[in-house]
Protein backbone atom coordinates (compact mmCIF):
# COMPACT_ATOMS: atom_id res chain seq x y z
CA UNK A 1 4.65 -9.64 -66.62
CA UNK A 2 4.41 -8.94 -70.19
CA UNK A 3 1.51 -6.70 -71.40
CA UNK A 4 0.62 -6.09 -74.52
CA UNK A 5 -1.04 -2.81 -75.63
CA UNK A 6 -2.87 -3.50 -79.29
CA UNK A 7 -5.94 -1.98 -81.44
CA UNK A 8 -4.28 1.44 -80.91
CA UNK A 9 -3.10 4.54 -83.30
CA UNK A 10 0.52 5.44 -81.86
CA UNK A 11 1.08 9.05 -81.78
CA UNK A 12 4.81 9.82 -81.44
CA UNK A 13 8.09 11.51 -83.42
CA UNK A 14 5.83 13.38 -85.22
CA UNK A 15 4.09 10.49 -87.11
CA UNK A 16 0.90 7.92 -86.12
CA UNK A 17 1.55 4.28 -86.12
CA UNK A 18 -1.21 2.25 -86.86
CA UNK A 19 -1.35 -1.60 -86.79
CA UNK A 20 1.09 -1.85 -84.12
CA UNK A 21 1.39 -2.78 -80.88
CA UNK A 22 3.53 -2.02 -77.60
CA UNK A 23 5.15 -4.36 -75.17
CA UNK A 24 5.55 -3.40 -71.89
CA UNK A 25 7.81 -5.54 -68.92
CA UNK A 26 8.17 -4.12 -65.28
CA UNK A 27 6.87 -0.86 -66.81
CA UNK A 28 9.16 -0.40 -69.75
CA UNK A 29 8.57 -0.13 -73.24
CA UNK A 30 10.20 -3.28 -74.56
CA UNK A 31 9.38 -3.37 -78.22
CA UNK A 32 7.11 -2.51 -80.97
CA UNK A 33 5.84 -5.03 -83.23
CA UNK A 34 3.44 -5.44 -85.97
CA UNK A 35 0.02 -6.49 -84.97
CA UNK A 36 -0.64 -9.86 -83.16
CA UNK A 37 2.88 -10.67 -83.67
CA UNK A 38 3.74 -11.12 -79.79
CA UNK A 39 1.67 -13.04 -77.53
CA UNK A 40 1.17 -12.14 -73.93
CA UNK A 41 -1.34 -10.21 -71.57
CA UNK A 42 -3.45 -7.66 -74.39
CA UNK A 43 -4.55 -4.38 -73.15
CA UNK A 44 -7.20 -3.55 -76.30
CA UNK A 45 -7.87 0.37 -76.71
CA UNK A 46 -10.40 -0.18 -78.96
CA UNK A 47 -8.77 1.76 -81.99
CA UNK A 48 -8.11 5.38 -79.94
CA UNK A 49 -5.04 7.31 -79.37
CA UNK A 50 -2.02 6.47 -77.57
CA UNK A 51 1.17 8.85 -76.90
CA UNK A 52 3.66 8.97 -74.04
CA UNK A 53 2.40 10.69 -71.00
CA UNK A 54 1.68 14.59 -71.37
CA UNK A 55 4.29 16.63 -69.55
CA UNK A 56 3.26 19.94 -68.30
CA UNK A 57 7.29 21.99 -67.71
CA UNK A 58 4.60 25.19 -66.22
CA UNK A 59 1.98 24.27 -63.64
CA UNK A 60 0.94 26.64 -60.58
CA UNK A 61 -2.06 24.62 -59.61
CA UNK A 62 -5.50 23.46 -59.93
CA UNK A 63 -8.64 22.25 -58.32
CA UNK A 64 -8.56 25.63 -55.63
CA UNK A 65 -4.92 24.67 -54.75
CA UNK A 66 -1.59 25.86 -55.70
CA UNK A 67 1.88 24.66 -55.08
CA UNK A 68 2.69 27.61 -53.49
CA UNK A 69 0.50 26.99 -50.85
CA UNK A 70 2.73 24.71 -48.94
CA UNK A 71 0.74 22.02 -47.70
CA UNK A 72 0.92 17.95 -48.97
CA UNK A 73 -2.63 18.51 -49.82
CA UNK A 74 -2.63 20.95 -51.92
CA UNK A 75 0.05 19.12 -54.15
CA UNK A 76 -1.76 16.05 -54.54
CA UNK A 77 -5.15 17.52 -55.23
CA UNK A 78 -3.50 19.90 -58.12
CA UNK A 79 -1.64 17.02 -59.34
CA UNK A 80 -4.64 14.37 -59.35
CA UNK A 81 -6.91 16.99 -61.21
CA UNK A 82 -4.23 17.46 -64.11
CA UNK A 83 -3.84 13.58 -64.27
CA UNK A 84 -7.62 13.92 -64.96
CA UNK A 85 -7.06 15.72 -68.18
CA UNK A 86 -3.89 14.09 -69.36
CA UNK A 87 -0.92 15.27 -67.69
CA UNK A 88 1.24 12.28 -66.88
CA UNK A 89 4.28 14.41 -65.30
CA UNK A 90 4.63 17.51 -63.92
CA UNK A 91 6.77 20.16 -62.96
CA UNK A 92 4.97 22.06 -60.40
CA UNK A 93 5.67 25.77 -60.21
CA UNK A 94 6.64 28.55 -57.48
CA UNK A 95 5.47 32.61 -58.37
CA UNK A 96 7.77 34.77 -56.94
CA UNK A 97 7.85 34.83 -53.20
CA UNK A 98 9.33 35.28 -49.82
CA UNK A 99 11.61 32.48 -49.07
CA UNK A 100 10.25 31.32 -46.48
CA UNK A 101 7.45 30.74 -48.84
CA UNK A 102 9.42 28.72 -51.11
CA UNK A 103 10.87 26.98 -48.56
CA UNK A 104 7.88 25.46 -46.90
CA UNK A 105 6.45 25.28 -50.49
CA UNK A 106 9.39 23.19 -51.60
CA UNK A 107 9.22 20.87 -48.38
CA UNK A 108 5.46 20.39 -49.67
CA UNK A 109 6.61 19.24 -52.77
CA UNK A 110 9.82 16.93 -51.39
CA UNK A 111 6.85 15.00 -49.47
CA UNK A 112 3.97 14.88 -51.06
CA UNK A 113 5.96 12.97 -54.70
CA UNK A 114 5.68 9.51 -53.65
CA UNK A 115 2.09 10.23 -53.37
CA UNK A 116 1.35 12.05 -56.00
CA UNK A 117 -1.02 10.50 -59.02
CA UNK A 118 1.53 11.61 -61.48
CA UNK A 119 5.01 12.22 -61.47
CA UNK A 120 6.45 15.22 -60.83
CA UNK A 121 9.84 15.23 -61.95
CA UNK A 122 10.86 18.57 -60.34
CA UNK A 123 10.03 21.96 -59.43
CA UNK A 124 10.15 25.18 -61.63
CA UNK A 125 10.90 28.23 -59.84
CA UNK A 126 9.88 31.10 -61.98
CA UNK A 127 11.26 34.22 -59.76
CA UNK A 128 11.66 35.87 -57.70
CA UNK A 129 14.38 37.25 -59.93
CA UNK A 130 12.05 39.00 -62.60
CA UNK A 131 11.87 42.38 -64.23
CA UNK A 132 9.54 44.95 -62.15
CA UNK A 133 8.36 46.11 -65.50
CA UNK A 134 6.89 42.61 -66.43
CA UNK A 135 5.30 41.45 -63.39
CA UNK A 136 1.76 40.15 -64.77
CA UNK A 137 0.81 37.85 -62.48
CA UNK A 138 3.41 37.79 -60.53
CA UNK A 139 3.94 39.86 -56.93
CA UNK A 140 5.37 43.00 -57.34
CA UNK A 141 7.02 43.15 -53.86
CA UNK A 142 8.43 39.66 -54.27
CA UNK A 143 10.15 40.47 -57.51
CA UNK A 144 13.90 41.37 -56.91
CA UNK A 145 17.15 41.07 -58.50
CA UNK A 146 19.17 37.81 -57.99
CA UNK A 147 20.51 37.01 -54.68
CA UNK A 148 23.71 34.72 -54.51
CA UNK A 149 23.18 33.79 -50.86
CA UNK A 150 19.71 33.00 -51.39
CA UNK A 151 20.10 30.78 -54.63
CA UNK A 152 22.72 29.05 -53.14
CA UNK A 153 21.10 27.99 -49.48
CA UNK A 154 17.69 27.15 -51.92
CA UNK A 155 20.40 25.15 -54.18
CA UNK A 156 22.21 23.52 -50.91
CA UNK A 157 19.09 22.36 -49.30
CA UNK A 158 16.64 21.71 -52.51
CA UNK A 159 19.50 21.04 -55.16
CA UNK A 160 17.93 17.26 -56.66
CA UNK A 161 14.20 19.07 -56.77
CA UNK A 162 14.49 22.50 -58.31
CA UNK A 163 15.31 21.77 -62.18
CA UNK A 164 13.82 24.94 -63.56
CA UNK A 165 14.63 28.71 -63.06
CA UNK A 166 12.73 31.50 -64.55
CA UNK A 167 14.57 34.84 -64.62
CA UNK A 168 15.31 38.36 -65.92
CA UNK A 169 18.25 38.22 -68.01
CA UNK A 170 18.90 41.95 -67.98
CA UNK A 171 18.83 41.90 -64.66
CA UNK A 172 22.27 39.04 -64.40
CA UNK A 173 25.57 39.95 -65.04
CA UNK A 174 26.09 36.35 -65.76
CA UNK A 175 26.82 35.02 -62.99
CA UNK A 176 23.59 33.80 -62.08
CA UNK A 177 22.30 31.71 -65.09
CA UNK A 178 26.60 30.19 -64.91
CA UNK A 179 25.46 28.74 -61.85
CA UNK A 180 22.02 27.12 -62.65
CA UNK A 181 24.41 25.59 -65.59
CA UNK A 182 26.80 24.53 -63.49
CA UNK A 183 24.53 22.99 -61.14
CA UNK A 184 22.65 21.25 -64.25
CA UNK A 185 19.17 23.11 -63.51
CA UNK A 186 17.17 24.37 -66.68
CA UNK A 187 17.68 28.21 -67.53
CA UNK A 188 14.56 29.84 -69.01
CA UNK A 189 13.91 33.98 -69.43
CA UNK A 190 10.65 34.98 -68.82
CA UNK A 191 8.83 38.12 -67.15
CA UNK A 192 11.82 40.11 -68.57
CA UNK A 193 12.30 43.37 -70.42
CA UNK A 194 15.37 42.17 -72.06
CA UNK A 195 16.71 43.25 -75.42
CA UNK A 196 18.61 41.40 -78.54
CA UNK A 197 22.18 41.97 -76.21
CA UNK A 198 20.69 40.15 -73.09
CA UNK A 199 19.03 37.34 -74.45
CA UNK A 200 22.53 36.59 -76.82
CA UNK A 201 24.36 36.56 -73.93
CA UNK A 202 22.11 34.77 -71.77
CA UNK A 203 21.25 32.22 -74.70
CA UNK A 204 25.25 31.79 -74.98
CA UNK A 205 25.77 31.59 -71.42
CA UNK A 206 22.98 28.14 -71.83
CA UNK A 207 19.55 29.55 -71.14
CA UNK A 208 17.59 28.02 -74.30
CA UNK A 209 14.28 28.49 -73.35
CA UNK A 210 11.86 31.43 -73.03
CA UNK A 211 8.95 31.64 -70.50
CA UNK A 212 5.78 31.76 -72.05
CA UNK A 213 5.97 33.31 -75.28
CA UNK A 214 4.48 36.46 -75.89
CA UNK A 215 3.07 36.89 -72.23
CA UNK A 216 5.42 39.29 -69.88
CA UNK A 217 7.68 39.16 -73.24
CA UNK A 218 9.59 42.51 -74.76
CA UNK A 219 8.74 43.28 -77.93
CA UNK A 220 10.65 45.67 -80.36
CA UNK A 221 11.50 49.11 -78.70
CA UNK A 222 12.67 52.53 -79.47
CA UNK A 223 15.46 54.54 -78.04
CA UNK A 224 15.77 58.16 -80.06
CA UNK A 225 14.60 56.18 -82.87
CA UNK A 226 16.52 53.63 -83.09
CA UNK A 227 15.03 49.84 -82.86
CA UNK A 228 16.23 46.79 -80.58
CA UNK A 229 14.71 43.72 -80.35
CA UNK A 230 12.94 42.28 -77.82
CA UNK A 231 12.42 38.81 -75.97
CA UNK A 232 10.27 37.42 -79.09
CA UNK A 233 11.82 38.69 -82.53
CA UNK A 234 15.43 37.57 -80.62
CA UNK A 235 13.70 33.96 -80.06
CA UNK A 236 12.38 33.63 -83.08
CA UNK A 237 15.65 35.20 -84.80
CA UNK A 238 17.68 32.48 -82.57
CA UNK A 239 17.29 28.86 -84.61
CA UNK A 240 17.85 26.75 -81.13
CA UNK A 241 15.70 28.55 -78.74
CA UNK A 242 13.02 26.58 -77.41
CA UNK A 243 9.85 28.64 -76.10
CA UNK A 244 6.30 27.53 -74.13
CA UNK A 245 3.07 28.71 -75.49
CA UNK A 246 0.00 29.00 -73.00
CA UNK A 247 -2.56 27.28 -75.72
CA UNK A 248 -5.02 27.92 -73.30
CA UNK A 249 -7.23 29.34 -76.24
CA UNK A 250 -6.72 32.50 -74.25
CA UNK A 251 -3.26 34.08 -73.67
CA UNK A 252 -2.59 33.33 -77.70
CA UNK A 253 -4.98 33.66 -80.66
CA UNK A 254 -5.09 30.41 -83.16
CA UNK A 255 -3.23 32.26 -85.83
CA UNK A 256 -0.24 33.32 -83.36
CA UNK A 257 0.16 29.99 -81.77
CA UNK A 258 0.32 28.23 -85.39
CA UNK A 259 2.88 31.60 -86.47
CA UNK A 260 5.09 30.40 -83.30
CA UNK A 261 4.83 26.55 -84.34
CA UNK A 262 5.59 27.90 -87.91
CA UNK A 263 8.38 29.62 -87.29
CA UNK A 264 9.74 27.43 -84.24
CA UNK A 265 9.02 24.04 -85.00
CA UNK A 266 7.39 21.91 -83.09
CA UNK A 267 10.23 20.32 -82.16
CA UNK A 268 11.28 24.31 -80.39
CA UNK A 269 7.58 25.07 -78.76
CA UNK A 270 6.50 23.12 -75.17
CA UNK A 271 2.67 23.82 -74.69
CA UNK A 272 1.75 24.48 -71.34
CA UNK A 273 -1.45 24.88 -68.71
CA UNK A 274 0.72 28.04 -66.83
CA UNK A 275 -2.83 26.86 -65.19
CA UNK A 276 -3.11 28.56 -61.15
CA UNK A 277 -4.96 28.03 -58.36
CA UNK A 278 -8.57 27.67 -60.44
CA UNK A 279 -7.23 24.95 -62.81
CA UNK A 280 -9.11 22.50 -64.09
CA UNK A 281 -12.17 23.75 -62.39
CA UNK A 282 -13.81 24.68 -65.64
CA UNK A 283 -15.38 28.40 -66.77
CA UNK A 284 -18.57 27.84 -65.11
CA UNK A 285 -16.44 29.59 -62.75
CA UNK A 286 -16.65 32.80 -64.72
CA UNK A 287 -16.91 35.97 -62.40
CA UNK A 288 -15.27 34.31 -59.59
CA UNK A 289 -12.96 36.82 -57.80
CA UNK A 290 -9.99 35.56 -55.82
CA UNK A 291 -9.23 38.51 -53.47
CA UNK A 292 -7.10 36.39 -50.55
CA UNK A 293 -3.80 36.07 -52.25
CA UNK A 294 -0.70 38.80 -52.95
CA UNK A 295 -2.28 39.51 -56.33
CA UNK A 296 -5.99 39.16 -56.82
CA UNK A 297 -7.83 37.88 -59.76
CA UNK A 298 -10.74 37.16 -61.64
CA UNK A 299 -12.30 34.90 -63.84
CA UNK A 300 -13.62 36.11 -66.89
CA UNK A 301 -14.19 34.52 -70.40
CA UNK A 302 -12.58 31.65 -69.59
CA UNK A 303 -8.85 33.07 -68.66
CA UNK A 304 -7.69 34.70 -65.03
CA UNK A 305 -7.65 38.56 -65.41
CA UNK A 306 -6.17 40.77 -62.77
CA UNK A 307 -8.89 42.72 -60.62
CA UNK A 308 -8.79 45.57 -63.13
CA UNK A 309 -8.79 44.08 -66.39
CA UNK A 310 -5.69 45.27 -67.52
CA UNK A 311 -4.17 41.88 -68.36
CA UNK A 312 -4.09 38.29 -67.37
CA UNK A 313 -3.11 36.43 -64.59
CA UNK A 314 -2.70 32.94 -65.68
CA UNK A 315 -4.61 30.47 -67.39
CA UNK A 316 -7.51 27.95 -65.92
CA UNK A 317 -6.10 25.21 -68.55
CA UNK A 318 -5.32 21.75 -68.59
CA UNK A 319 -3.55 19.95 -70.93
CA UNK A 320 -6.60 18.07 -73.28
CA UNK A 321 -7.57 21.86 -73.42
CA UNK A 322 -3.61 22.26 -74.99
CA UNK A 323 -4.01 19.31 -77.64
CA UNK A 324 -7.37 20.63 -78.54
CA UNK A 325 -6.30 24.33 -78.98
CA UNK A 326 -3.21 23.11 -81.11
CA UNK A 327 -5.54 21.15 -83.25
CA UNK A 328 -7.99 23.47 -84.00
CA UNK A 329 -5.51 26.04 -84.43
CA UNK A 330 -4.65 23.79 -87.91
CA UNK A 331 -1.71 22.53 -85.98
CA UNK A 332 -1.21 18.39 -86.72
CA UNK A 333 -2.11 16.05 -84.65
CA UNK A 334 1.33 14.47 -84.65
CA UNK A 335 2.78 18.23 -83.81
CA UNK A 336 0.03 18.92 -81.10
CA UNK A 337 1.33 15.96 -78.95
CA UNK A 338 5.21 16.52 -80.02
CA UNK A 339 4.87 20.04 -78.14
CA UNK A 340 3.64 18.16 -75.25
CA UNK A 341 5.37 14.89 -74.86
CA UNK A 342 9.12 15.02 -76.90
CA UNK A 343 9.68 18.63 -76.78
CA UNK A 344 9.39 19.15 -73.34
CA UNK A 345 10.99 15.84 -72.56
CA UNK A 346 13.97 17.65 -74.80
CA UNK A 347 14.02 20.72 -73.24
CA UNK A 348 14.09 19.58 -69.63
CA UNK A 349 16.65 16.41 -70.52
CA UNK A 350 14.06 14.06 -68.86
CA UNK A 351 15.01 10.71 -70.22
CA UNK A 352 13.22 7.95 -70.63
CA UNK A 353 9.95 10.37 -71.26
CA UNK A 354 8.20 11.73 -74.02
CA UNK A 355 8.24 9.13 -76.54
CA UNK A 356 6.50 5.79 -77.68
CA UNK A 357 10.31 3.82 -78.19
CA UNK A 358 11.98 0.75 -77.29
CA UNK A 359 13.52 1.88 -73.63
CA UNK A 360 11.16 4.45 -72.75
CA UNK A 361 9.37 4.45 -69.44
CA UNK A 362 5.95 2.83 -69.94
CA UNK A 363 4.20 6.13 -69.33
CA UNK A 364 0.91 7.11 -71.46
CA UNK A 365 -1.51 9.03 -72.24
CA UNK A 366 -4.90 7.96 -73.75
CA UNK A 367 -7.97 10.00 -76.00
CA UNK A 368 -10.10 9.58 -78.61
CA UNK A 369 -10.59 11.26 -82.04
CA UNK A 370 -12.33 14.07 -80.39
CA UNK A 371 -9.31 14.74 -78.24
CA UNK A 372 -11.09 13.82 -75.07
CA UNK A 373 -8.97 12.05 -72.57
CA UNK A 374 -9.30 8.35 -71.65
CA UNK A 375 -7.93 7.76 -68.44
CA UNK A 376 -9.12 4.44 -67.39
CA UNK A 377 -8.22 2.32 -69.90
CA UNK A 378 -4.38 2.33 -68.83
């Protein structure tokens, strides 16, 4: 049936379209047309916002659940409390881990997607293949260097779900991030120590994207004086790189996240939640401790801090808290929803996601003018 989706301000490549409307068939964009120009079933959004469905490419959890956890459960309730705040697909995330862990995590995952209130279009391992140096958040005694008999059984037996892989470039002679290209599953370098020489060649050998920018990052270093770049001056010096930002409000102050979008382009920065197992659960849970897991947490001022302070631990984000962030960082409106609809869509080669076009996927996302999501309207 033909559905037609009118009194709406499109937000997509970078621009808002107002006074026109979107036809939908068998849940496909089919056309957009001027105003009152096609007849059929209207769908009236009373003058608010419309943009293709928020995609969230770095997601541990939410609602007291993570992904890691292993259960069908715990999927759908993280999933149904991001749909809550706008995220329309998802890539749900694994922390470094026994595999065993990953395993039954994964099964979780491979069952639970047909029931899941969003779509998750794949997993995102990030580890266990990470720099001891750059932990954060991540398990210490999980972290280890790459392991070609365990990639490959993970690859053998979870091949069409894992599309992600967070790693330690320093730590590959090559031969790992070759086979995540051969086996068309998205590079990315993140919790890494790496200098200028080990992103090149990782960035050459086709890993394009960096893991949350600035967090568990290198910076510039010194060896008997002399300077070598690190993680974020070789991402920023490297035009096609693409890179997340946590806009959490938290992780980044406004004046770095708009530096990154300045220097990046929004079309080169994916906002993300990075959000674990507190998600979505608001700050009133400040000064909550979470003591029962490998690396134990607080929360404090709005953000997940390890137990002693000394840095954080992921974010408590979802993605209306992104768009907001972006916004009021002096970021446009038309870039805030780029960096979470086409960019990530571009980054992960999702097609048919990510935009408001002819031949898209009839997948949206609806707010008003204060940002604040609208999820029963569509």
């Amino acid at each position: 049936m033909k559905k037609i989706i009118t009194d709406c301000r499109i937000v997509t490549d970078g621009k808002i379209l107002d006074g026109t409307d979107i036809v939908v068939e068998d849940k496909k964009i089919t056309a957009l047309v001027p105003k009152g120009s096609v007849s059929g079933e209207k769908i009236s959004l009373g003058g608010n916002y419309i943009s293709a469905g928020f995609i969230d490419i770095h997601c541990h959890g939410g609602d007291g659940t993570e992904f890691i956890d292993g259960t069908v459960e715990a999927v759908k309730r993280a999933c149904a409390i991001h749909k809550k705040h706008g995220t329309r697909v998802i890539y749900p995330t694994l922390s470094a881990s026994d595999t065993a862990t990953v395993v039954k995590a994964l099964e979780a995952i491979e069952k639970a997607a047909d029931e899941s209130e969003i779509i998750i279009a794949g997993v995102h391992l990030e580890g266990p293949y990470l720099s001891a140096q750059m932990c954060g958040g991540q398990d210490p005694d999980s972290v280890r260097a790459p392991d070609e008999n365990e990639y490959k059984m993970l690859y053998e037996r979870f091949g069409s779900l894992i599309k992600r892989w967070t790693y330690a470039p320093e730590n590959d002679n090559g031969k790992f991030v070759k086979f995540l290209k051969e086996n068309g599953i998205v590079p990315s370098m993140g919790h890494t120590a790496a200098e200028y020489c080990h992103v090149k060649s990782a960035f050459d050998g086709g890993c394009e994207l960096v893991t949350h920018l600035y967090s568990c990052t290198s910076t510039v270093t010194r060896k008997g004086g002399f300077r070598s770049l690190g993680v974020i001056e070789s991402a920023f010096l490297i035009k096609d790189m693409f890179v997340e930002a946590i806009a959490d409000g938290k992780h980044l102050p406004p004046e770095l996240l708009k530096m990154i979008v300045s220097i990046k382009g929004a079309e080169r920065v994916c906002l993300i939640t990075d959000a674990i197992r507190p998600g979505g659960l608001g700050e009133e849970f400040d000064g909550r401790e979470y003591t029962d897991c490998p690396v134990p947490f607080v929360i404090e001022d709005g953000v997940a801090k390890l137990i002693d302070r000394s840095a954080f631990a992921g974010s408590i984000a979802t993605a209306d808290i992104l768009l907001k962030t972006a916004v009021s960082a002096g970021i446009s409106l038309p870039d805030s929803v780029r960096m979470l609809t086409e960019t990530p869509a571009d980054v992960m080669k999702l097609e048919g996601f990510g935009r408001i076009a002819e031949g898209y996927n009839a997948v949206f996302t609806v707010f008003d003018e204060n940002l604040n999501i609208l999820n029963d309207i569509i």
